[in-house]
Protein backbone atom coordinates (compact mmCIF):
# COMPACT_ATOMS: atom_id res chain seq x y z
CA UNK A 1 127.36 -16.95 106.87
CA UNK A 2 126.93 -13.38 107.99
CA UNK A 3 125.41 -12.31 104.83
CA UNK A 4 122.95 -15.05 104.58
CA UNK A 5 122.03 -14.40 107.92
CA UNK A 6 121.27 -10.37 106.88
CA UNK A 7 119.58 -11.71 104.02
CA UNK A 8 117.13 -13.71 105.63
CA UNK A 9 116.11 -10.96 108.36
CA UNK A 10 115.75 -8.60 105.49
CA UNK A 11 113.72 -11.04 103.66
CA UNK A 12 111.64 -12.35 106.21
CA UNK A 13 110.79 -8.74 107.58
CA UNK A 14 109.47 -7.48 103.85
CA UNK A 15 107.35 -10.58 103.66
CA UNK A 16 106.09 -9.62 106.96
CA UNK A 17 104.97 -5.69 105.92
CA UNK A 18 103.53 -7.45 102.71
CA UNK A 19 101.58 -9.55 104.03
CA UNK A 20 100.32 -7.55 107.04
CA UNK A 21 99.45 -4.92 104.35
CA UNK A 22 98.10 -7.28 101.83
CA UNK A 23 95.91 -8.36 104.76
CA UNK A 24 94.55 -4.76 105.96
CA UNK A 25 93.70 -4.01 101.95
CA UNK A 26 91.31 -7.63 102.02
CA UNK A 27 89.94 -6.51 105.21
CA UNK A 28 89.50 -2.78 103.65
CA UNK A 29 87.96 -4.59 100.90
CA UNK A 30 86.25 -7.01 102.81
CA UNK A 31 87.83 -10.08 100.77
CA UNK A 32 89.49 -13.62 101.94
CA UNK A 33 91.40 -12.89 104.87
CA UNK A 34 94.85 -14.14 105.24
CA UNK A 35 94.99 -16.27 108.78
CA UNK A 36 96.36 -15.24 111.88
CA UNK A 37 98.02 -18.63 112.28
CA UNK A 38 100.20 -16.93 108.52
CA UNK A 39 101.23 -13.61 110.88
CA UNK A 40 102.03 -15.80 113.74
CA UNK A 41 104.17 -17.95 111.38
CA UNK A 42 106.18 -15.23 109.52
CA UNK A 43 106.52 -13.33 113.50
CA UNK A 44 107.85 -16.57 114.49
CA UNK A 45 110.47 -17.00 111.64
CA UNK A 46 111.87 -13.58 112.40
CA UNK A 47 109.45 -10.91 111.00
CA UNK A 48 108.56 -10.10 114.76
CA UNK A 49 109.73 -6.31 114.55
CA UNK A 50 108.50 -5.16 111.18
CA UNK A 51 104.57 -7.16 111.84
CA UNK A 52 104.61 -5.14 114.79
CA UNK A 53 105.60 -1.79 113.52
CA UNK A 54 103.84 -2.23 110.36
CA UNK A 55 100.22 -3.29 112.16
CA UNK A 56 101.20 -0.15 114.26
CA UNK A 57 101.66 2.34 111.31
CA UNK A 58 98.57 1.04 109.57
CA UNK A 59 96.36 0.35 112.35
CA UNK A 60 95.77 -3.42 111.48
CA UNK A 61 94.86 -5.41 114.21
CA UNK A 62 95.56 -3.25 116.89
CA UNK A 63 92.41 -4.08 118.91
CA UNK A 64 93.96 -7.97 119.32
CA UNK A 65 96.02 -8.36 122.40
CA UNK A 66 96.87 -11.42 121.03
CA UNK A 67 99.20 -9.29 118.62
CA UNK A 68 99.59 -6.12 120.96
CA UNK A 69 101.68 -8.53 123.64
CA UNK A 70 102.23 -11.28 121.93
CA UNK A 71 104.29 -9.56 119.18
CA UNK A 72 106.39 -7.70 121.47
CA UNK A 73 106.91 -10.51 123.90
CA UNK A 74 108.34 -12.54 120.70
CA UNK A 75 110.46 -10.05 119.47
CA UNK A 76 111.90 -9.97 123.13
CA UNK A 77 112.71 -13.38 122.81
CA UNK A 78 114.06 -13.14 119.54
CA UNK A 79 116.61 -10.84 120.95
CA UNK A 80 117.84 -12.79 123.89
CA UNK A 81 118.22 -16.36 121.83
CA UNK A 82 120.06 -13.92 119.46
CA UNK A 83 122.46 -12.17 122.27
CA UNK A 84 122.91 -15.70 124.06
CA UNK A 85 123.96 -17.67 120.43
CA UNK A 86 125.59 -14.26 119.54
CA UNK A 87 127.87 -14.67 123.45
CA UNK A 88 128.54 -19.00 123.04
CA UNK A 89 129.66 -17.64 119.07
CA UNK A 90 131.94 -15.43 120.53
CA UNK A 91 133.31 -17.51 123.54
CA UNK A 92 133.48 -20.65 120.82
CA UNK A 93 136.01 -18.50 118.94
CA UNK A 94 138.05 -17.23 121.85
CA UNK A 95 138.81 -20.30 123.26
C-alpha cells in the first residue's frame, strides 16, 4: 500500500509541473489555454507542492492570489489530513 501511495504523489506531482509548464509555453505562445479549474484539480488531487514551486520557478501565474494563497493554504491542508490519517494509522496498529 505504501508503494502505491509513493507512486501516486510522484505521479500526480509530474503531471502537475507538466501541465503548469505546458500551460506557460501556450500562454508564451499565445495558444488555447489550459483552465484554471485543470490546476485547481491536479492541486487538489495532491500536486499542491510541485504547482506551486513549479509556477514559482517559471513565473506562471504569479500575479493570481488565487494561486499565491490558495496553493499554499492547500498544501497546508494536505499535510495535516496526512499527519492526522498518518496518527489514527498508527494508533489503529498499536492497539
Amino acid at each position: 500500500m505504501k508503494i502505491f501511495i509513493v507512486c501516486y504523489l510522484v505521479f500526480i506531482n509530474l503531471l502537475a509541473v507538466l501541465v503548469c509548464s505546458a500551460d506557460k509555453i501556450k500562454a508564451i505562445r499565445h495558444s488555447r489555454r489550459i483552465r484554471e479549474r485543470t490546476l485547481w484539480i491536479i492541486s487538489f488531487l495532491g500536486g499542491s507542492a510541485a504547482m506551486y514551486l513549479t509556477m514559482n520557478i517559471i513565473r506562471h501565474k504569479t500575479k493570481h492570489k488565487s494561486f499565491m494563497l490558495g496553493l499554499p493554504a492547500l498544501l497546508i491542508f494536505q499535510i495535516i489530513i496526512v499527519l492526522l490519517l498518518t496518527n489514527l494509522y498508527v494508533r489503529h496498529i498499536i492497539a
